[in-house]
N, C-alpha and C. Protein backbone atom coordinates (compact mmCIF):
# COMPACT_ATOMS: atom_id res chain seq x y z
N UNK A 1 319.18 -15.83 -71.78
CA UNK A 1 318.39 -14.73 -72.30
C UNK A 1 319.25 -13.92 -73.28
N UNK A 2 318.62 -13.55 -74.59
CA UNK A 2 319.20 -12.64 -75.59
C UNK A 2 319.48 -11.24 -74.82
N UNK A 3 320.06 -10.46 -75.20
CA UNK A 3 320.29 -8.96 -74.69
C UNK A 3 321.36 -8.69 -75.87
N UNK A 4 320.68 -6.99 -75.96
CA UNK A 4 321.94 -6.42 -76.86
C UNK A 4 321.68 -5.21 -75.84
N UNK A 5 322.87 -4.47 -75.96
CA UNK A 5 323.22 -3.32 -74.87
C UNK A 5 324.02 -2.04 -76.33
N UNK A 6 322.96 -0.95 -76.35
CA UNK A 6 324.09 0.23 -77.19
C UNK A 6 324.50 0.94 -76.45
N UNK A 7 325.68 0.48 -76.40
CA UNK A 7 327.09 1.08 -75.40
C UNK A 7 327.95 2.09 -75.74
N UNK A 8 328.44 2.88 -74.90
CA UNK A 8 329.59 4.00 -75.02
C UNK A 8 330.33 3.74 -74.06
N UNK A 9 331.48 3.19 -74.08
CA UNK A 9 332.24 2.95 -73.07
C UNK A 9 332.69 3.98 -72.40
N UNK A 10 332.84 5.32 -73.01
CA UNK A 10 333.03 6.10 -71.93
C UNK A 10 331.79 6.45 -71.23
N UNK A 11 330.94 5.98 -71.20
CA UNK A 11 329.69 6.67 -70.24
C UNK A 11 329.87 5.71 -68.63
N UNK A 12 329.80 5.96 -67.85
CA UNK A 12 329.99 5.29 -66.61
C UNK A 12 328.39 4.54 -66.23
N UNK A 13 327.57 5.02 -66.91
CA UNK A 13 326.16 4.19 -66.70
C UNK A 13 326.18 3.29 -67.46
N UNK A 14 326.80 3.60 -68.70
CA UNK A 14 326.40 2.31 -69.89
C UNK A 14 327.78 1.21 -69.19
N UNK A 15 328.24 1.45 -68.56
CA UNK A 15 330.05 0.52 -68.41
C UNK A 15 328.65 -0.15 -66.97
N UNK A 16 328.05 0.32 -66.38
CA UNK A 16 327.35 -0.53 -65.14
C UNK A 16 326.35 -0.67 -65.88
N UNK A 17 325.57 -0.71 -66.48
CA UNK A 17 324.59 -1.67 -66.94
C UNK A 17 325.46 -2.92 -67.88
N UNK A 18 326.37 -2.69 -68.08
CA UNK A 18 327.05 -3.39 -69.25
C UNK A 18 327.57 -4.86 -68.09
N UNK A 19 328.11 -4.65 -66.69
CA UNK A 19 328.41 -4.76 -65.92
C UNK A 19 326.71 -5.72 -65.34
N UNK A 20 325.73 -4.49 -65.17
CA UNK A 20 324.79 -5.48 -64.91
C UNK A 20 324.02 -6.81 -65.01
N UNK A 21 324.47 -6.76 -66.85
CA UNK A 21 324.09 -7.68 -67.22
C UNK A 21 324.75 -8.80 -67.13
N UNK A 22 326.33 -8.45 -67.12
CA UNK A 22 327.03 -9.69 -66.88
C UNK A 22 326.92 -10.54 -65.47
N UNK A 23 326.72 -9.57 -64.70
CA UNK A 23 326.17 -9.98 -63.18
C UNK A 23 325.25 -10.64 -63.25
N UNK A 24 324.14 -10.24 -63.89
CA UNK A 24 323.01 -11.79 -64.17
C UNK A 24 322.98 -12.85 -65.10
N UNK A 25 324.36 -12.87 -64.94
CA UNK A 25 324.67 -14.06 -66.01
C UNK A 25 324.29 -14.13 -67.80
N UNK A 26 324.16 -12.56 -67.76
CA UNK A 26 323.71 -12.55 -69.27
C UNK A 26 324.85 -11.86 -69.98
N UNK A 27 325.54 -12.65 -71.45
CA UNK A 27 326.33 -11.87 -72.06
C UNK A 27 325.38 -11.35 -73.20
N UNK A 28 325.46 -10.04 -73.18
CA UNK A 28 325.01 -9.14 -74.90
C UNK A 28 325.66 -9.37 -75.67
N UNK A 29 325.32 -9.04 -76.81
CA UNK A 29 325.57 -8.38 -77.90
C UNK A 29 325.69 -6.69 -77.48
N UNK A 30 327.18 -6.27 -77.66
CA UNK A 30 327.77 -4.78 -76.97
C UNK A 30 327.46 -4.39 -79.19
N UNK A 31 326.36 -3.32 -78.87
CA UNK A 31 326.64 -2.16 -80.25
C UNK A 31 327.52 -0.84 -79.47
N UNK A 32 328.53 -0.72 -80.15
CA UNK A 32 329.17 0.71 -79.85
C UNK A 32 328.53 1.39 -80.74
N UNK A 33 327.33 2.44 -80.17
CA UNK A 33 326.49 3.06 -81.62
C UNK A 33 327.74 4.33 -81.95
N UNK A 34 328.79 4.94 -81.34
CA UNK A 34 328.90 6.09 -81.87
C UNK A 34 330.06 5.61 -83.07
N UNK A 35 329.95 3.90 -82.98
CA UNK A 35 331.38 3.73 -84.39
C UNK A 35 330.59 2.81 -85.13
N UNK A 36 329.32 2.21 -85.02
CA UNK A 36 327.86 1.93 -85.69
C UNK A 36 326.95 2.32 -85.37
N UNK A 37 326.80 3.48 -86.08
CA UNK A 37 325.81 4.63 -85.23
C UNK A 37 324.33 4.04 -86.05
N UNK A 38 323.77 4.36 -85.13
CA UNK A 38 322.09 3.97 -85.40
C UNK A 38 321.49 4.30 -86.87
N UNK A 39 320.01 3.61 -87.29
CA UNK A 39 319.40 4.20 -88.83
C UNK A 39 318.24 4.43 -87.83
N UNK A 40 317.62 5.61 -89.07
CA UNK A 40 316.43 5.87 -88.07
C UNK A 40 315.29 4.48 -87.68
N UNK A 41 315.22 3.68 -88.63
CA UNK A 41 314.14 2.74 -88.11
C UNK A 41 314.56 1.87 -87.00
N UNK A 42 316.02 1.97 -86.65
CA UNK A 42 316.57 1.28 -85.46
C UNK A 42 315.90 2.14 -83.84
N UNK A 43 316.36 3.08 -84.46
CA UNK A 43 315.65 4.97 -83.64
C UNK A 43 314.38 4.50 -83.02
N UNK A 44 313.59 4.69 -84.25
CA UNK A 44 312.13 4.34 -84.28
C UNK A 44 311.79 3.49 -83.36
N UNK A 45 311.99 2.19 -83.52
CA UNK A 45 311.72 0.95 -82.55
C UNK A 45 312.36 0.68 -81.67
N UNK A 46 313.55 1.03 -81.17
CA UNK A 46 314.13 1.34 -80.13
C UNK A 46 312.99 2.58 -78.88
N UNK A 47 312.72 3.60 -79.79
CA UNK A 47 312.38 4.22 -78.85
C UNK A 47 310.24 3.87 -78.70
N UNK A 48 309.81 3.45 -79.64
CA UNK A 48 308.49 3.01 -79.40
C UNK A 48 308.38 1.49 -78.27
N UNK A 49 309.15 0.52 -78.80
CA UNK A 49 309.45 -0.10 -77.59
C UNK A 49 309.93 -0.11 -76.36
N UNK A 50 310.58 1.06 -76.10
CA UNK A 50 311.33 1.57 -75.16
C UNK A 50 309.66 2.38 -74.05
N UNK A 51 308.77 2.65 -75.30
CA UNK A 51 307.79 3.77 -74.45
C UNK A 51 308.11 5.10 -74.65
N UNK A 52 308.97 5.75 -75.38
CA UNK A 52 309.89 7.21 -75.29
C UNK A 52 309.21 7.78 -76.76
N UNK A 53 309.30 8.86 -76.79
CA UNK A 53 309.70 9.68 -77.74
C UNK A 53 311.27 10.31 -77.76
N UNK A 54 311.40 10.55 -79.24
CA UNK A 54 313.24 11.11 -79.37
C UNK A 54 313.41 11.80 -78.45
N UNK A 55 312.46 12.93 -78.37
CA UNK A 55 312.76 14.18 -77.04
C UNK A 55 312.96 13.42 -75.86
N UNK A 56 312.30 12.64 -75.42
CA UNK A 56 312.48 11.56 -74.02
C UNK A 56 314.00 11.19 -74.04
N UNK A 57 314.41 10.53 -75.38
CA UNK A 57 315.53 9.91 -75.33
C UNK A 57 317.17 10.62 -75.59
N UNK A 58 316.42 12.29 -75.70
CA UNK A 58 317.57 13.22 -76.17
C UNK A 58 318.60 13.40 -74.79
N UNK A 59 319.74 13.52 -75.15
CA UNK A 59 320.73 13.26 -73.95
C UNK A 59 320.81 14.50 -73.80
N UNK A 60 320.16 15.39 -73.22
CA UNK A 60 320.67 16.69 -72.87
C UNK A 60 321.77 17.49 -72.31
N UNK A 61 322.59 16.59 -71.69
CA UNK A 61 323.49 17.04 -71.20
C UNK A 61 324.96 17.19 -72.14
N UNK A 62 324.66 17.33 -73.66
CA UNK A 62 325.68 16.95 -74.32
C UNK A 62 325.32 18.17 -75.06
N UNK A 63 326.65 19.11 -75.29
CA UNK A 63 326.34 20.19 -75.85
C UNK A 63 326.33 20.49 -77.04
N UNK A 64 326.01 19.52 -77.74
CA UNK A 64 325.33 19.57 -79.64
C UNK A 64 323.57 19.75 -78.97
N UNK A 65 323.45 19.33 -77.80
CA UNK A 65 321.70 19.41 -77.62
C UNK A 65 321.02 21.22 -77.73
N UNK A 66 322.16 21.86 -76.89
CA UNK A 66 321.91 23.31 -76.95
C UNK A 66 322.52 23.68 -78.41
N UNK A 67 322.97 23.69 -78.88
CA UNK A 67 323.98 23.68 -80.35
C UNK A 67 322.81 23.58 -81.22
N UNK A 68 321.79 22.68 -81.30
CA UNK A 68 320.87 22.22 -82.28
C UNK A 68 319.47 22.80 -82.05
N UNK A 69 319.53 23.38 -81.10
CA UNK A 69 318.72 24.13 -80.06
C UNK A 69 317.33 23.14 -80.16
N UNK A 70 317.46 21.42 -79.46
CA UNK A 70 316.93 20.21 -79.63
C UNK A 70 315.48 20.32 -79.42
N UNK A 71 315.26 21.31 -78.37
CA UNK A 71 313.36 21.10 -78.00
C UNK A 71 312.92 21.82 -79.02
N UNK A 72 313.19 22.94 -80.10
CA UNK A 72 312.63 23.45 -80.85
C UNK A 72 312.67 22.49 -82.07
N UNK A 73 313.13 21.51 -82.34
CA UNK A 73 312.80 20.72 -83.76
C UNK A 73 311.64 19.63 -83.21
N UNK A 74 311.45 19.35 -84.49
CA UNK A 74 310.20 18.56 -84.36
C UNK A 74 310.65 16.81 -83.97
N UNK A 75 309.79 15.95 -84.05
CA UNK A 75 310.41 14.54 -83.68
C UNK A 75 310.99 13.96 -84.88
N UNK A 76 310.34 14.44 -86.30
CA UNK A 76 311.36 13.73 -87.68
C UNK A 76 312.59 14.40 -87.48
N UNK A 77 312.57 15.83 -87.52
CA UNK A 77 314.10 16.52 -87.36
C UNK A 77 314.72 15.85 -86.52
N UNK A 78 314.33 15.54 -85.17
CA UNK A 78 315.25 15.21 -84.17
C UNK A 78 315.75 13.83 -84.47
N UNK A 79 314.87 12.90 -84.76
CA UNK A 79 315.64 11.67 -85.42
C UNK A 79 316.71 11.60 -86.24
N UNK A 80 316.30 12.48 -87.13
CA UNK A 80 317.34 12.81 -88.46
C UNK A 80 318.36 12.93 -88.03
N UNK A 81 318.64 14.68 -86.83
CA UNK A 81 319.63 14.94 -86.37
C UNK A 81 320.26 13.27 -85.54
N UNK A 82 319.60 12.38 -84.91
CA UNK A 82 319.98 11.67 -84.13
C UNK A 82 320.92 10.14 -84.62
N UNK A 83 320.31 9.99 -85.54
CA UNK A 83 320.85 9.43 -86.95
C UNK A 83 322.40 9.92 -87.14
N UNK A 84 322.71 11.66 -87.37
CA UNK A 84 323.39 12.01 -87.87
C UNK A 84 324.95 12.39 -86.96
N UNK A 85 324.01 12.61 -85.34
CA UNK A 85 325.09 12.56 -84.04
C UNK A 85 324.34 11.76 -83.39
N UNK A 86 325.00 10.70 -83.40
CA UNK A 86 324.79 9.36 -81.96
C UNK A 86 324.47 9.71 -81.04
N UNK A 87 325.40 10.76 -80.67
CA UNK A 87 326.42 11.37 -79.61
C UNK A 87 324.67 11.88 -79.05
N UNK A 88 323.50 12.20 -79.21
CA UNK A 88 322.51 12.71 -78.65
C UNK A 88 321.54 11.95 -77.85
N UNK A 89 322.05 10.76 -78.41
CA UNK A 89 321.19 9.55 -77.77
C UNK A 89 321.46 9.62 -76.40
N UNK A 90 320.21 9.67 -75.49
CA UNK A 90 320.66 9.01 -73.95
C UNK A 90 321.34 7.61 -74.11
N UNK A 91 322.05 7.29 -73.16
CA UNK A 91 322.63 6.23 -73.28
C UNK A 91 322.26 5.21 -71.71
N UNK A 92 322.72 4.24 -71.73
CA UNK A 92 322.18 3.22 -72.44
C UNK A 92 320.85 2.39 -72.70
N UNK A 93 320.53 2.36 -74.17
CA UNK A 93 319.09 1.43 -74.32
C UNK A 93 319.89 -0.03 -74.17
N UNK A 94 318.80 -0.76 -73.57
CA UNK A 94 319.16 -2.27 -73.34
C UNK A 94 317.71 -2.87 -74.13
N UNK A 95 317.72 -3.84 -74.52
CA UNK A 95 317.25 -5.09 -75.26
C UNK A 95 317.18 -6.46 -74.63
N UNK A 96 316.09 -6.51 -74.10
CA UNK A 96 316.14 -8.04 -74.32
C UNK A 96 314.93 -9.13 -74.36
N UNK A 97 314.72 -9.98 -73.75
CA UNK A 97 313.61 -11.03 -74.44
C UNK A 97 312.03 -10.56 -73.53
N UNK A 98 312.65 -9.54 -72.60
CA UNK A 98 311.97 -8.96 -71.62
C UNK A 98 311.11 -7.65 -72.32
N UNK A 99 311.92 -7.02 -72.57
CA UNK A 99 311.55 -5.82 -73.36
C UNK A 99 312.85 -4.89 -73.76
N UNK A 100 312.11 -3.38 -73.98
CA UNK A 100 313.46 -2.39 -74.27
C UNK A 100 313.49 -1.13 -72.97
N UNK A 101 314.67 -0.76 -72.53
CA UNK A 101 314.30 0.21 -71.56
C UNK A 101 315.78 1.26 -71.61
N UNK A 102 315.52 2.18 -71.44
CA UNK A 102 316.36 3.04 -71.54
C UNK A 102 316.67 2.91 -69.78
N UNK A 103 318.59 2.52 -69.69
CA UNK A 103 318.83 2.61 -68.23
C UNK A 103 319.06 2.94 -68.00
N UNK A 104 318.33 4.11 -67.93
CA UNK A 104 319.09 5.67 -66.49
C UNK A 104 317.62 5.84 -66.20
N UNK A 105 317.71 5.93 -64.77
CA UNK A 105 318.75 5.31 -63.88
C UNK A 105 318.82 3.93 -64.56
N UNK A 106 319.97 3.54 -63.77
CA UNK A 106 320.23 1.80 -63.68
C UNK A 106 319.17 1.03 -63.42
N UNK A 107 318.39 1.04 -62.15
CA UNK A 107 317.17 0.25 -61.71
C UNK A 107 316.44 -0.14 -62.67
N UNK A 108 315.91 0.82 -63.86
CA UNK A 108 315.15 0.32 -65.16
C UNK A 108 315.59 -0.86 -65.68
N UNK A 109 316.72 -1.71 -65.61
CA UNK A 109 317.10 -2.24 -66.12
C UNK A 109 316.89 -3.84 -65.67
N UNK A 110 316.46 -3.93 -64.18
CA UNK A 110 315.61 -4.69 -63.30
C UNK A 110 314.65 -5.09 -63.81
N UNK A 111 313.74 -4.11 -64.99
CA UNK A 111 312.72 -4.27 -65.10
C UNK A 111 312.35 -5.71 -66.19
N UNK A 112 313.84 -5.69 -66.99
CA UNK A 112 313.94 -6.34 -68.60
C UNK A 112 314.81 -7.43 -68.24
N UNK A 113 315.76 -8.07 -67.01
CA UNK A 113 316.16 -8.75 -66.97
C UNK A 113 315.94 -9.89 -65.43
């Protein structure tokens, strides 16, 4: 099975899904988005296939989210901004022949492989 995984190795969810997949015998394609950071039409279809809107997929816990003050922009702004810091993306979206799912939790990730 194909799989691509956009990874941050320091995130401890994206290092176990990264982990997950190898456990089911699947190697990805690893994107490190914050040193090939995303275009918006990657954005786009990432998160329509995923089921999400940007706001869904905004990592809140990262303090450019309060910084940008994130729920008050609209969904083009927020792409733009998201485009412009990686760093906002929840992490990790997984890919594969299954579908797209954002894995947090981890279990989502059951769903695509």
């Amino acid at each position: 099975m194909a799989a691509t995984i956009y990874h941050n190795p320091r995130c401890s969810t994206s290092r176990k899904a990264l982990d997950g997949l190898r456990d089911a015998g699947i190697e990805p394609t690893v994107v490190k988005y914050l040193d090939e950071p995303y275009t918006r039409a990657q954005l786009e279809k990432l998160f329509a296939d995923a089921g999400l809107t940007a706001h869904e997929a905004a990592r809140r816990r990262d303090p450019l989210y309060t910084e940008l003050d994130v729920p008050s922009l609209t969904e083009d702004q927020l792409l733009d901004a998201m485009v412009e810091h990686p760093i906002l993306v929840e992490r990790p979206f997984v890919v594969t022949d299954k579908g797209t799912r954002l894995a947090r939790p981890l279990a989502k990730l059951d769903e695509i492989i």
